[in-house]
PDB file of N, CA and C in Angstrom:
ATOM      1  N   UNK A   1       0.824  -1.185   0.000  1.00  0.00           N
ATOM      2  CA  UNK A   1       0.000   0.000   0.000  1.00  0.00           C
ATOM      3  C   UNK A   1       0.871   1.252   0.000  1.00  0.00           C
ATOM      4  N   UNK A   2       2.191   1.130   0.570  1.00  0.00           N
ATOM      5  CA  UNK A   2       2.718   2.068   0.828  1.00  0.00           C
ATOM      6  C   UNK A   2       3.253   2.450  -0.628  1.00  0.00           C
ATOM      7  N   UNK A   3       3.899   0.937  -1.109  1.00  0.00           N
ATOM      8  CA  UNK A   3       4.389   1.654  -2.334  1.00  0.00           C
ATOM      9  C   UNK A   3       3.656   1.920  -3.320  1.00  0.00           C
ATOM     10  N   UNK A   4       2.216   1.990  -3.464  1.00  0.00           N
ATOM     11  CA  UNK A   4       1.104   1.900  -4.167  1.00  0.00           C
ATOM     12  C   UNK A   4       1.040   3.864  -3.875  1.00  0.00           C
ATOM     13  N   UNK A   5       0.790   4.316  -2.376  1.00  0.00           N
ATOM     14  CA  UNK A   5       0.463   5.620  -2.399  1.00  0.00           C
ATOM     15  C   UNK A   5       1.938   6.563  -2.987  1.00  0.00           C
ATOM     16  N   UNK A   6       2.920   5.796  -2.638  1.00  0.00           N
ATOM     17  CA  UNK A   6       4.491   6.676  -3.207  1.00  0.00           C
ATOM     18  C   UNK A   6       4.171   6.987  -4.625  1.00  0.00           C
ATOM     19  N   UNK A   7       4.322   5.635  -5.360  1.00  0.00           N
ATOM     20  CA  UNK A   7       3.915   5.809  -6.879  1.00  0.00           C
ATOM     21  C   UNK A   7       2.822   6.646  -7.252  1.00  0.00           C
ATOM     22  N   UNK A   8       1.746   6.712  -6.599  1.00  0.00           N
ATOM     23  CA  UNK A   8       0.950   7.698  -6.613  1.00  0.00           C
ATOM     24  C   UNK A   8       1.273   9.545  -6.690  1.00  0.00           C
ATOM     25  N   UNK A   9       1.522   9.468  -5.378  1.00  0.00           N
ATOM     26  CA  UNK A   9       2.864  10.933  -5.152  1.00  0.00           C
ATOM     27  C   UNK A   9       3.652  11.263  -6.381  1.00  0.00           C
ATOM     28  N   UNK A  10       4.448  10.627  -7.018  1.00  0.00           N
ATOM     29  CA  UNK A  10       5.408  10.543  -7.517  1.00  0.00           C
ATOM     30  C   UNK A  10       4.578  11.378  -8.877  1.00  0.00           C
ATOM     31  N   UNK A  11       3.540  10.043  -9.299  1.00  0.00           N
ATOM     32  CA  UNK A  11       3.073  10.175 -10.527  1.00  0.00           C
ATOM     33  C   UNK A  11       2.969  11.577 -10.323  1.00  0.00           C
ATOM     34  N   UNK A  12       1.775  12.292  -9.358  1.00  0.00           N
ATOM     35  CA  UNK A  12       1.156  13.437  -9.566  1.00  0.00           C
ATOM     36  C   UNK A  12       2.438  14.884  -9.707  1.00  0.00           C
ATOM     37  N   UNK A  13       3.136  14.693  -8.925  1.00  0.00           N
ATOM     38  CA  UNK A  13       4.255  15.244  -8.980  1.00  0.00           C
ATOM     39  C   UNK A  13       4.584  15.913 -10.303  1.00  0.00           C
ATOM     40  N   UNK A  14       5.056  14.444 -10.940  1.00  0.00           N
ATOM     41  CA  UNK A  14       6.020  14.300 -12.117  1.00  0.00           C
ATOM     42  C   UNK A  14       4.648  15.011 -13.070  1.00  0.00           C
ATOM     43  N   UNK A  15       3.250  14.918 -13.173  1.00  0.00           N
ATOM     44  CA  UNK A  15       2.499  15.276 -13.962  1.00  0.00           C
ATOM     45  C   UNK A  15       2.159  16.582 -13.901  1.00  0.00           C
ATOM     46  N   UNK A  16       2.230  17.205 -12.522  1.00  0.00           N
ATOM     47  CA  UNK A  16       2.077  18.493 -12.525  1.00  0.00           C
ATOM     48  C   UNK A  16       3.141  19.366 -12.973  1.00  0.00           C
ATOM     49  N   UNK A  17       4.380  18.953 -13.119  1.00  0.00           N
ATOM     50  CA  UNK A  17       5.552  19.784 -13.106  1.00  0.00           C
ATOM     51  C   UNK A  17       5.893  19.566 -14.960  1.00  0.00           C
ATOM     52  N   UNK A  18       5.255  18.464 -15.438  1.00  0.00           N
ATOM     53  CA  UNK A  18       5.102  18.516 -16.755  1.00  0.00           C
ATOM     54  C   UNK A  18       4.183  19.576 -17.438  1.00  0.00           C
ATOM     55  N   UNK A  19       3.168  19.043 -16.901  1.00  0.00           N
ATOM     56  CA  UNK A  19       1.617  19.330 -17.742  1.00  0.00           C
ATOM     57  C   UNK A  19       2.166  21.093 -17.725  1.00  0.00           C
ATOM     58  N   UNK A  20       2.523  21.861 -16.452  1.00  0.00           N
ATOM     59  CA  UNK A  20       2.356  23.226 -16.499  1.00  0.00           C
ATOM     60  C   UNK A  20       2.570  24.077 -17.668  1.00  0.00           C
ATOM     61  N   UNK A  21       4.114  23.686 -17.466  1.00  0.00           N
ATOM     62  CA  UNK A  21       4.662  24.377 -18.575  1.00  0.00           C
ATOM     63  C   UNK A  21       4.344  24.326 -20.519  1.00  0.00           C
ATOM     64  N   UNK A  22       3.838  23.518 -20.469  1.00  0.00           N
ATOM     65  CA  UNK A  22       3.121  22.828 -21.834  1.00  0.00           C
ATOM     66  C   UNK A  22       1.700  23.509 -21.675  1.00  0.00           C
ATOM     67  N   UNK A  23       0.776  23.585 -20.665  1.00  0.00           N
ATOM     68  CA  UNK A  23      -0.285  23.939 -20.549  1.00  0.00           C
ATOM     69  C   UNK A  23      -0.358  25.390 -20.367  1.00  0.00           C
ATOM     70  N   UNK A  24       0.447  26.063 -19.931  1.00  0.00           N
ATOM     71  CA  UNK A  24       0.229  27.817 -19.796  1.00  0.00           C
ATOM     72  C   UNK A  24       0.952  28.178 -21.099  1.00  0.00           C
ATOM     73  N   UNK A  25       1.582  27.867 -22.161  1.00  0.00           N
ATOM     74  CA  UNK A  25       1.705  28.041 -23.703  1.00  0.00           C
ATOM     75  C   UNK A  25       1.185  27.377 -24.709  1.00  0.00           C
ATOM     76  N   UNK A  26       0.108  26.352 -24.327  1.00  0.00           N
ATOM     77  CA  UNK A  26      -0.563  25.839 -25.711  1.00  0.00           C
ATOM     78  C   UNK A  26      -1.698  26.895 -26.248  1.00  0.00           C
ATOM     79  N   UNK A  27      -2.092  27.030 -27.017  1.00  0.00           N
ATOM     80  CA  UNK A  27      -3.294  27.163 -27.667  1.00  0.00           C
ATOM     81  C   UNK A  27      -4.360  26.259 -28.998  1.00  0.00           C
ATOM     82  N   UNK A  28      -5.031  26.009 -28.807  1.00  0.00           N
ATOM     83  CA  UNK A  28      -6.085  25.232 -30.186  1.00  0.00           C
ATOM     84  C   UNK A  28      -5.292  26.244 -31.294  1.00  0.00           C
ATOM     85  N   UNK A  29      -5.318  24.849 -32.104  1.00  0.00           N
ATOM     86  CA  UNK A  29      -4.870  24.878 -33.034  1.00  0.00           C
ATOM     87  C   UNK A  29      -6.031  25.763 -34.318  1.00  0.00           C
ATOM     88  N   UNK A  30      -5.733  26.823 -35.029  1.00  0.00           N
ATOM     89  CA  UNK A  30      -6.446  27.430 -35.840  1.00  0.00           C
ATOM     90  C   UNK A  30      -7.714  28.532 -35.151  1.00  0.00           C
ATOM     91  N   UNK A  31      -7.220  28.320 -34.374  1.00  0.00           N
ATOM     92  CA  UNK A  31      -8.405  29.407 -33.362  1.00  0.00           C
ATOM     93  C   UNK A  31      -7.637  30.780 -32.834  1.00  0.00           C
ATOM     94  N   UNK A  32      -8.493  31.901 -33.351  1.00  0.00           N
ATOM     95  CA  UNK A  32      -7.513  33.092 -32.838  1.00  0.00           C
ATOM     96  C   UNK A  32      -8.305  33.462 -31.774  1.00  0.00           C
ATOM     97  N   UNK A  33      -8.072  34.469 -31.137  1.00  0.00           N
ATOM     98  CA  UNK A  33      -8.277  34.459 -29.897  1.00  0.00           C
ATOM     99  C   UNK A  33      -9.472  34.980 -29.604  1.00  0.00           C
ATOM    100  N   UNK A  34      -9.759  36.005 -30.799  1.00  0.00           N
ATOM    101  CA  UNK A  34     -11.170  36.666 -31.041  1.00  0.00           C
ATOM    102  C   UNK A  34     -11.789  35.635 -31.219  1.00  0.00           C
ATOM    103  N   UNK A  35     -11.817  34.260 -31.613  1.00  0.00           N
ATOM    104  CA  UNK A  35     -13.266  33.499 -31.946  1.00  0.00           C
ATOM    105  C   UNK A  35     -13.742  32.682 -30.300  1.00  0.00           C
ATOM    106  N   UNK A  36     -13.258  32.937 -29.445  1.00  0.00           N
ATOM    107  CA  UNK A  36     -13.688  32.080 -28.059  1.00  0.00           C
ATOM    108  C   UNK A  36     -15.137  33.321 -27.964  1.00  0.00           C
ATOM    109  N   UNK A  37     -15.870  32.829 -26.783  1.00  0.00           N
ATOM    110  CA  UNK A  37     -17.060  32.744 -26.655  1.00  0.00           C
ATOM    111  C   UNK A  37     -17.084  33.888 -25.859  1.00  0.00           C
ATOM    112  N   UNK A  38     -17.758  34.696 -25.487  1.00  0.00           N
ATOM    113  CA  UNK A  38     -17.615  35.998 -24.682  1.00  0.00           C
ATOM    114  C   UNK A  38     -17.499  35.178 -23.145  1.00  0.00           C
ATOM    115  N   UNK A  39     -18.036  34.385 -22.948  1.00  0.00           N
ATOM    116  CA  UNK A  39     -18.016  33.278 -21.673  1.00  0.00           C
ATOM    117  C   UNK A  39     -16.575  33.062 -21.661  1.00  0.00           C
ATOM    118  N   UNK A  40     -15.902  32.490 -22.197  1.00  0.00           N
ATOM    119  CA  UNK A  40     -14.639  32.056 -22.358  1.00  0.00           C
ATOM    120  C   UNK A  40     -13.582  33.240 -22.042  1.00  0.00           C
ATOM    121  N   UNK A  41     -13.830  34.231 -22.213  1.00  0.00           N
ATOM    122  CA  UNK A  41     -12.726  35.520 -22.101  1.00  0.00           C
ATOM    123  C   UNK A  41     -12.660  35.990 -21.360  1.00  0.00           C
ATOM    124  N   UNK A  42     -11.330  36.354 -20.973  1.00  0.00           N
ATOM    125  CA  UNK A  42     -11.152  37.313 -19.495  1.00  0.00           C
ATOM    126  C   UNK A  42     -10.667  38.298 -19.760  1.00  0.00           C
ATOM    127  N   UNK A  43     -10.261  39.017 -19.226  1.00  0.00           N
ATOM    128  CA  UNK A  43      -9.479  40.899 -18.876  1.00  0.00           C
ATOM    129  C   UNK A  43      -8.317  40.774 -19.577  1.00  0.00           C
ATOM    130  N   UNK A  44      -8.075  39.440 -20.808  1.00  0.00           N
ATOM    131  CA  UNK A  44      -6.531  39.691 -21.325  1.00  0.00           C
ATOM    132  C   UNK A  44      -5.808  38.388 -20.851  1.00  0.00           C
ATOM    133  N   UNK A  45      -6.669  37.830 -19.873  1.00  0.00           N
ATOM    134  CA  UNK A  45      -5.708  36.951 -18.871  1.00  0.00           C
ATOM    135  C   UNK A  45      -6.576  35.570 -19.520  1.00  0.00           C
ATOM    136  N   UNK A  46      -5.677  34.519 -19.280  1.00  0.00           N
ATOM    137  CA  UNK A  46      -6.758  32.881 -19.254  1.00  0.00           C
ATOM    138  C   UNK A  46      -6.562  32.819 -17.564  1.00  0.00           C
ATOM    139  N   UNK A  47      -7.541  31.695 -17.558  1.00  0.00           N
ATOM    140  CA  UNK A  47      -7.969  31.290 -16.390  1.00  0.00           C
ATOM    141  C   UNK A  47      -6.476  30.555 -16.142  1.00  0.00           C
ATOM    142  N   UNK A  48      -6.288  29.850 -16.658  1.00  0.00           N
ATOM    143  CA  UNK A  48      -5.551  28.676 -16.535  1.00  0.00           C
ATOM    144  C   UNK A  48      -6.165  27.467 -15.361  1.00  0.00           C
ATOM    145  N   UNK A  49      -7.169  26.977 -16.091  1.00  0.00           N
ATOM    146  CA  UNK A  49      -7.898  26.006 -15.473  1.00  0.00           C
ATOM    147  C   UNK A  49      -7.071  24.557 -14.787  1.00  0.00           C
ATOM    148  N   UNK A  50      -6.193  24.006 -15.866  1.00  0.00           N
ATOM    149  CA  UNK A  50      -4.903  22.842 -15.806  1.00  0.00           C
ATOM    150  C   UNK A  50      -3.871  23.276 -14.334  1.00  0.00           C
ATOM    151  N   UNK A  51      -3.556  24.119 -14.230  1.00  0.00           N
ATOM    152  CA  UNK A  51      -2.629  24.416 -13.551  1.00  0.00           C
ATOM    153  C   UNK A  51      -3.277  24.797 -12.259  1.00  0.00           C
ATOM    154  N   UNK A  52      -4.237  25.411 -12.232  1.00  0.00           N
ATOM    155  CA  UNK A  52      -5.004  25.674 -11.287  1.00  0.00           C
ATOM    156  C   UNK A  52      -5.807  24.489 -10.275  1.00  0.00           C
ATOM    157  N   UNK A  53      -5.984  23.431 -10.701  1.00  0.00           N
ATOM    158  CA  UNK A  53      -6.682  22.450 -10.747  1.00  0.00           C
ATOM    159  C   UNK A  53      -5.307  21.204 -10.627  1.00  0.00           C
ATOM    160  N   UNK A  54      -4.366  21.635 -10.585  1.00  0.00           N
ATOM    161  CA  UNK A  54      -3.066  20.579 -10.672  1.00  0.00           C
ATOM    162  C   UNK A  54      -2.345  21.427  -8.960  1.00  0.00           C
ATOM    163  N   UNK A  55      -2.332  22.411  -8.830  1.00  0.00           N
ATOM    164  CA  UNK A  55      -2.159  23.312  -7.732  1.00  0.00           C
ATOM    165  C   UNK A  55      -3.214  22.338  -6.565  1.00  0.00           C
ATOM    166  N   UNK A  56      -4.475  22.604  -7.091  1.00  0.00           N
ATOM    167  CA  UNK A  56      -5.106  21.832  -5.656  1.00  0.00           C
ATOM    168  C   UNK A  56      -5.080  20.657  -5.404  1.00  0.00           C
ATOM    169  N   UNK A  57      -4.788  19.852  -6.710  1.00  0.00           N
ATOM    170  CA  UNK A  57      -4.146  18.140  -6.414  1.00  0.00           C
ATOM    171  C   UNK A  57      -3.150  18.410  -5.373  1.00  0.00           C
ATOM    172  N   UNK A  58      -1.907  19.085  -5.504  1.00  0.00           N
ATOM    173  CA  UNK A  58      -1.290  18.979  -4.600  1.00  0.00           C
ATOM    174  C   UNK A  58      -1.116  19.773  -3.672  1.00  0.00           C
ATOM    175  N   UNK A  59      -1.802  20.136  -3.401  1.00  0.00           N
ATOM    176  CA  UNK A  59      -2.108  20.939  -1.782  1.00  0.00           C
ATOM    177  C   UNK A  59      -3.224  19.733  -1.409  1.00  0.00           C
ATOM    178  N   UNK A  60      -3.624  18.704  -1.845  1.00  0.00           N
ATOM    179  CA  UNK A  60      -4.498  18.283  -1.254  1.00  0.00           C
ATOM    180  C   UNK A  60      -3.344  16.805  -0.577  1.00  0.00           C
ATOM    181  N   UNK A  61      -2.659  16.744  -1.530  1.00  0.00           N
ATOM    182  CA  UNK A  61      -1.597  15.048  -1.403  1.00  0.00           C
ATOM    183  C   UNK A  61      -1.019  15.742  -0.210  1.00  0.00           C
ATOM    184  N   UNK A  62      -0.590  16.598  -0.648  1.00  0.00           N
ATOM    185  CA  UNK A  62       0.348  17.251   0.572  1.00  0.00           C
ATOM    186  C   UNK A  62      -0.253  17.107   2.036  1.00  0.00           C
ATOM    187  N   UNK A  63      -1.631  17.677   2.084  1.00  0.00           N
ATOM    188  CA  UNK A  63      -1.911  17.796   3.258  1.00  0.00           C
ATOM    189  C   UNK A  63      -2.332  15.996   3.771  1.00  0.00           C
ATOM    190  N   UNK A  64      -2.857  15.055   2.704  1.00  0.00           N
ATOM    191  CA  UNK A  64      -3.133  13.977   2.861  1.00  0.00           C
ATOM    192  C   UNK A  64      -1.573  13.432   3.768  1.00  0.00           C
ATOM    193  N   UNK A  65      -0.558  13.752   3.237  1.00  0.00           N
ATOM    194  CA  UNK A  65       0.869  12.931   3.543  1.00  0.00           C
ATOM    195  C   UNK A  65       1.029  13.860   5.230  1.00  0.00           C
ATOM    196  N   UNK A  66       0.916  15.100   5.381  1.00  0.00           N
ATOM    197  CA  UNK A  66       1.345  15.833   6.686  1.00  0.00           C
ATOM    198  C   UNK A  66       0.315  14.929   7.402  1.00  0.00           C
ATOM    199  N   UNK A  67      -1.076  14.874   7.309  1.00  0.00           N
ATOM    200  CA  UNK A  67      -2.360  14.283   8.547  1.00  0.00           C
ATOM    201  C   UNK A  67      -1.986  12.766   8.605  1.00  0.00           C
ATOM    202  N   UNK A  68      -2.369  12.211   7.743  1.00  0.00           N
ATOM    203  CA  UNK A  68      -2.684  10.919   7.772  1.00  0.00           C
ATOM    204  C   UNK A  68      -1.352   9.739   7.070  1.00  0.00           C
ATOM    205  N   UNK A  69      -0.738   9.987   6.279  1.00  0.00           N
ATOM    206  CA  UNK A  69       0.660   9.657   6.510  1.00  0.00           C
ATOM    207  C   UNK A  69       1.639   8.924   7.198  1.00  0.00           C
ATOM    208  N   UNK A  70       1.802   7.657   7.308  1.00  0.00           N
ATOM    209  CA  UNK A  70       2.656   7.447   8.673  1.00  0.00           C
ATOM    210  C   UNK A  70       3.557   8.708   8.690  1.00  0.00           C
ATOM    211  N   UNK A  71       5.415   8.389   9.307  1.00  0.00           N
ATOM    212  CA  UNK A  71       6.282   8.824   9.545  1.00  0.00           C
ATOM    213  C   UNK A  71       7.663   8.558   9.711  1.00  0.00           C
ATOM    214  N   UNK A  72       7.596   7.087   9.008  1.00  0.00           N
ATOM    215  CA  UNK A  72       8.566   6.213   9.567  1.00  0.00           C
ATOM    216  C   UNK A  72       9.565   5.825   7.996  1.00  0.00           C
ATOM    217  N   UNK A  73       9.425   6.815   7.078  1.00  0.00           N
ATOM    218  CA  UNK A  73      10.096   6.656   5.578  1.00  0.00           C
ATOM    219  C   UNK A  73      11.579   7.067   5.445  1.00  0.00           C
ATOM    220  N   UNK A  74      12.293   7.301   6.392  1.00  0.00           N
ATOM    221  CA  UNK A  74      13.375   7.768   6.422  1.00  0.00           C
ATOM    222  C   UNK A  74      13.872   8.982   5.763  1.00  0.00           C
ATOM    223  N   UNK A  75      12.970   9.779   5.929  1.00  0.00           N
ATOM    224  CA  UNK A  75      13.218  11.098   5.682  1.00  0.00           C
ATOM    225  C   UNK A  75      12.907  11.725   3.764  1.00  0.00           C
ATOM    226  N   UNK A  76      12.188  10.002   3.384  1.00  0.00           N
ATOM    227  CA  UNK A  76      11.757  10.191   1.714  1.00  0.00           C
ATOM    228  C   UNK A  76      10.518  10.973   1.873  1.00  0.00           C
ATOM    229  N   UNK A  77       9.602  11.044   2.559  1.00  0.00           N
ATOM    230  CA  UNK A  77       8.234  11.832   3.202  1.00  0.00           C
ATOM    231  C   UNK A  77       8.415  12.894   3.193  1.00  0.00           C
ATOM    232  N   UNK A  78       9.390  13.632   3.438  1.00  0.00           N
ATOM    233  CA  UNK A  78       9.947  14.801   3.872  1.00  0.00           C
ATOM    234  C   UNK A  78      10.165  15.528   2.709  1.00  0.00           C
ATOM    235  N   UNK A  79      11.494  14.652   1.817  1.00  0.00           N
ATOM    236  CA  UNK A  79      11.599  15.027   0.964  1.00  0.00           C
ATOM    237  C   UNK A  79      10.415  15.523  -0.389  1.00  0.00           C
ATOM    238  N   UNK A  80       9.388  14.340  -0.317  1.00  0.00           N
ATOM    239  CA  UNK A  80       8.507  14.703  -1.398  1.00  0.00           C
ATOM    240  C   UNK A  80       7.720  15.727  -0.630  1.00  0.00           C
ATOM    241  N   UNK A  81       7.066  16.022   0.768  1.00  0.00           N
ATOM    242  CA  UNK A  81       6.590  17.335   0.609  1.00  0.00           C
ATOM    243  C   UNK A  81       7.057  18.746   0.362  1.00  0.00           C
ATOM    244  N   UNK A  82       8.832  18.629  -0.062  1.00  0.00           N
ATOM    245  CA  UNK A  82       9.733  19.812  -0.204  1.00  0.00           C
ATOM    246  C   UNK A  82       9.116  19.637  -1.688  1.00  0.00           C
ATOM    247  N   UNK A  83       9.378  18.556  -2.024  1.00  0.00           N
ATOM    248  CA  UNK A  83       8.894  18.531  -3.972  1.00  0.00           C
ATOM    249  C   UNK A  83       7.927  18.910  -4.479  1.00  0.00           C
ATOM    250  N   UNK A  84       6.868  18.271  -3.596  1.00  0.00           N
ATOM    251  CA  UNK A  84       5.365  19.065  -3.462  1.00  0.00           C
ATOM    252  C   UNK A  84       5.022  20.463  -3.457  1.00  0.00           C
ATOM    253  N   UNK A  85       6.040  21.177  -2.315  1.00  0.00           N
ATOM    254  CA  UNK A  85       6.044  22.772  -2.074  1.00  0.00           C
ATOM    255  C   UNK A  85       6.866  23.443  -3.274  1.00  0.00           C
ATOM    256  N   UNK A  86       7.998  22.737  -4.112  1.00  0.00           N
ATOM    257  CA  UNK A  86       8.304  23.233  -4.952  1.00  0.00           C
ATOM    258  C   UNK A  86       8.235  23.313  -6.179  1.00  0.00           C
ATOM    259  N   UNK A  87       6.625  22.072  -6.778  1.00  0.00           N
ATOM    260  CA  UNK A  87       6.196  22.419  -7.887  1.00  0.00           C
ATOM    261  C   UNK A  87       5.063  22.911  -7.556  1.00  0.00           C
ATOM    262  N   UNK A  88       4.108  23.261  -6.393  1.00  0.00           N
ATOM    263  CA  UNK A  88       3.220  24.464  -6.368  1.00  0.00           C
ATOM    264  C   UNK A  88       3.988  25.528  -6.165  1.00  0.00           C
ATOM    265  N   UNK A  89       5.296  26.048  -6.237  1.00  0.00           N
ATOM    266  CA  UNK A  89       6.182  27.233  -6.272  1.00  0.00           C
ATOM    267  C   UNK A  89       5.742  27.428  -7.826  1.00  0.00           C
ATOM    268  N   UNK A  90       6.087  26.423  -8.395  1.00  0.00           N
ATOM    269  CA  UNK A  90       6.776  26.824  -9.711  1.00  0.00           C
ATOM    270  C   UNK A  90       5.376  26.973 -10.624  1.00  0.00           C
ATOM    271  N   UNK A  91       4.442  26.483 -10.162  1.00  0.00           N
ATOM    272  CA  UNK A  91       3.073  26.412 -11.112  1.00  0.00           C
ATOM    273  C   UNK A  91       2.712  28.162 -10.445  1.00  0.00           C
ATOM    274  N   UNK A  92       2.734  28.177  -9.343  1.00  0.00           N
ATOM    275  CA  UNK A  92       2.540  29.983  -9.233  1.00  0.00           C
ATOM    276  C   UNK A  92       2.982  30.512  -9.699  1.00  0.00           C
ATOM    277  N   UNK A  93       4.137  30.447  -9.920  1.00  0.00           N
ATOM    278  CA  UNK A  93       5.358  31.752 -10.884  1.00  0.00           C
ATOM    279  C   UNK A  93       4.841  31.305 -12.316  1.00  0.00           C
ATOM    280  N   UNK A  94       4.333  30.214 -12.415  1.00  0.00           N
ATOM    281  CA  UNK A  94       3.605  29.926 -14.090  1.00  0.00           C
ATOM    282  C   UNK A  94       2.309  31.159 -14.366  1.00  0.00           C
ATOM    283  N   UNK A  95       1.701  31.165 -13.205  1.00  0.00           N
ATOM    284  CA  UNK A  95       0.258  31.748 -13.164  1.00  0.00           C
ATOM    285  C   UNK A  95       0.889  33.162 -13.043  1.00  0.00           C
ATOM    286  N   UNK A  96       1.447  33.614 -12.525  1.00  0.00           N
ATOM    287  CA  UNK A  96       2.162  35.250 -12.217  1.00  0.00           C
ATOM    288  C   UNK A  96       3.001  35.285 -13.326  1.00  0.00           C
ATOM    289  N   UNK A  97       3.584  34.766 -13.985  1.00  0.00           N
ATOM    290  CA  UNK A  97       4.111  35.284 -15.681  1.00  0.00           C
ATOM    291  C   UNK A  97       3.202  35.742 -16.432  1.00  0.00           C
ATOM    292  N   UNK A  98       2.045  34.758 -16.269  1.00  0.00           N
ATOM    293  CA  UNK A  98       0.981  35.332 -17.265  1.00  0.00           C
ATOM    294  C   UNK A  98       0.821  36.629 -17.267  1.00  0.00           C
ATOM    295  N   UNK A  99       0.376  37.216 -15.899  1.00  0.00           N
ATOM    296  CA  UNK A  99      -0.140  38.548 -15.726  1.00  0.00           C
ATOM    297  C   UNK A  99       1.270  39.493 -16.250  1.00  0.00           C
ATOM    298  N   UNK A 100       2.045  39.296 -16.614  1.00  0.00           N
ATOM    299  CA  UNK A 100       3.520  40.416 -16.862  1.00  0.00           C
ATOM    300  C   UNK A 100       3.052  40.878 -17.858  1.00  0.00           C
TER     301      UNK A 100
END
């Protein structure tokens, strides 16, 4: 189980710290920006729904691993909630580029 929830960790990790950077520069293909839906548009800004939504995955693992978590991993626990804190670092500074 244990190594079932690590691999878990790991995955989300490794997916959030991917997906971001790919996801705050894609756009649909053949679509300019004027054709989205007046619903769809903001002040200049995207939502950034992916990243936003990858942010609360891990604020949620995170807090899952601090509560409920054993404690007894030799200091690998530790380490992934530094990893944790430092790809919701890096997905913020994704979301705060936008606005520049």
């Amino acid at each position: 189980m244990l190594k079932n929830f690590r691999n878990t960790l790991i995955a989300t990790t490794l997916a959030a710290a991917l997906i971001a950077p790919a996801a705050s520069f894609a756009q649909p293909m053949g679509q300019d920006k004027d054709d989205k839906p007046k619903a769809e548009k903001k002040e200049g800004k995207e939502g950034h729904p992916v990243i936003r939504q990858s942010i609360r995955q891990l604020e949620n693992v995170k807090r899952e691993l601090t509560t409920k978590a054993a404690s007894d991993f030799g200091g690998h626990k530790a380490a992934a909630i530094k990893s944790i804190d430092e790809a919701i670092e890096h997905l913020n500074q994704a979301l705060n580029f936008d606005k520049k």
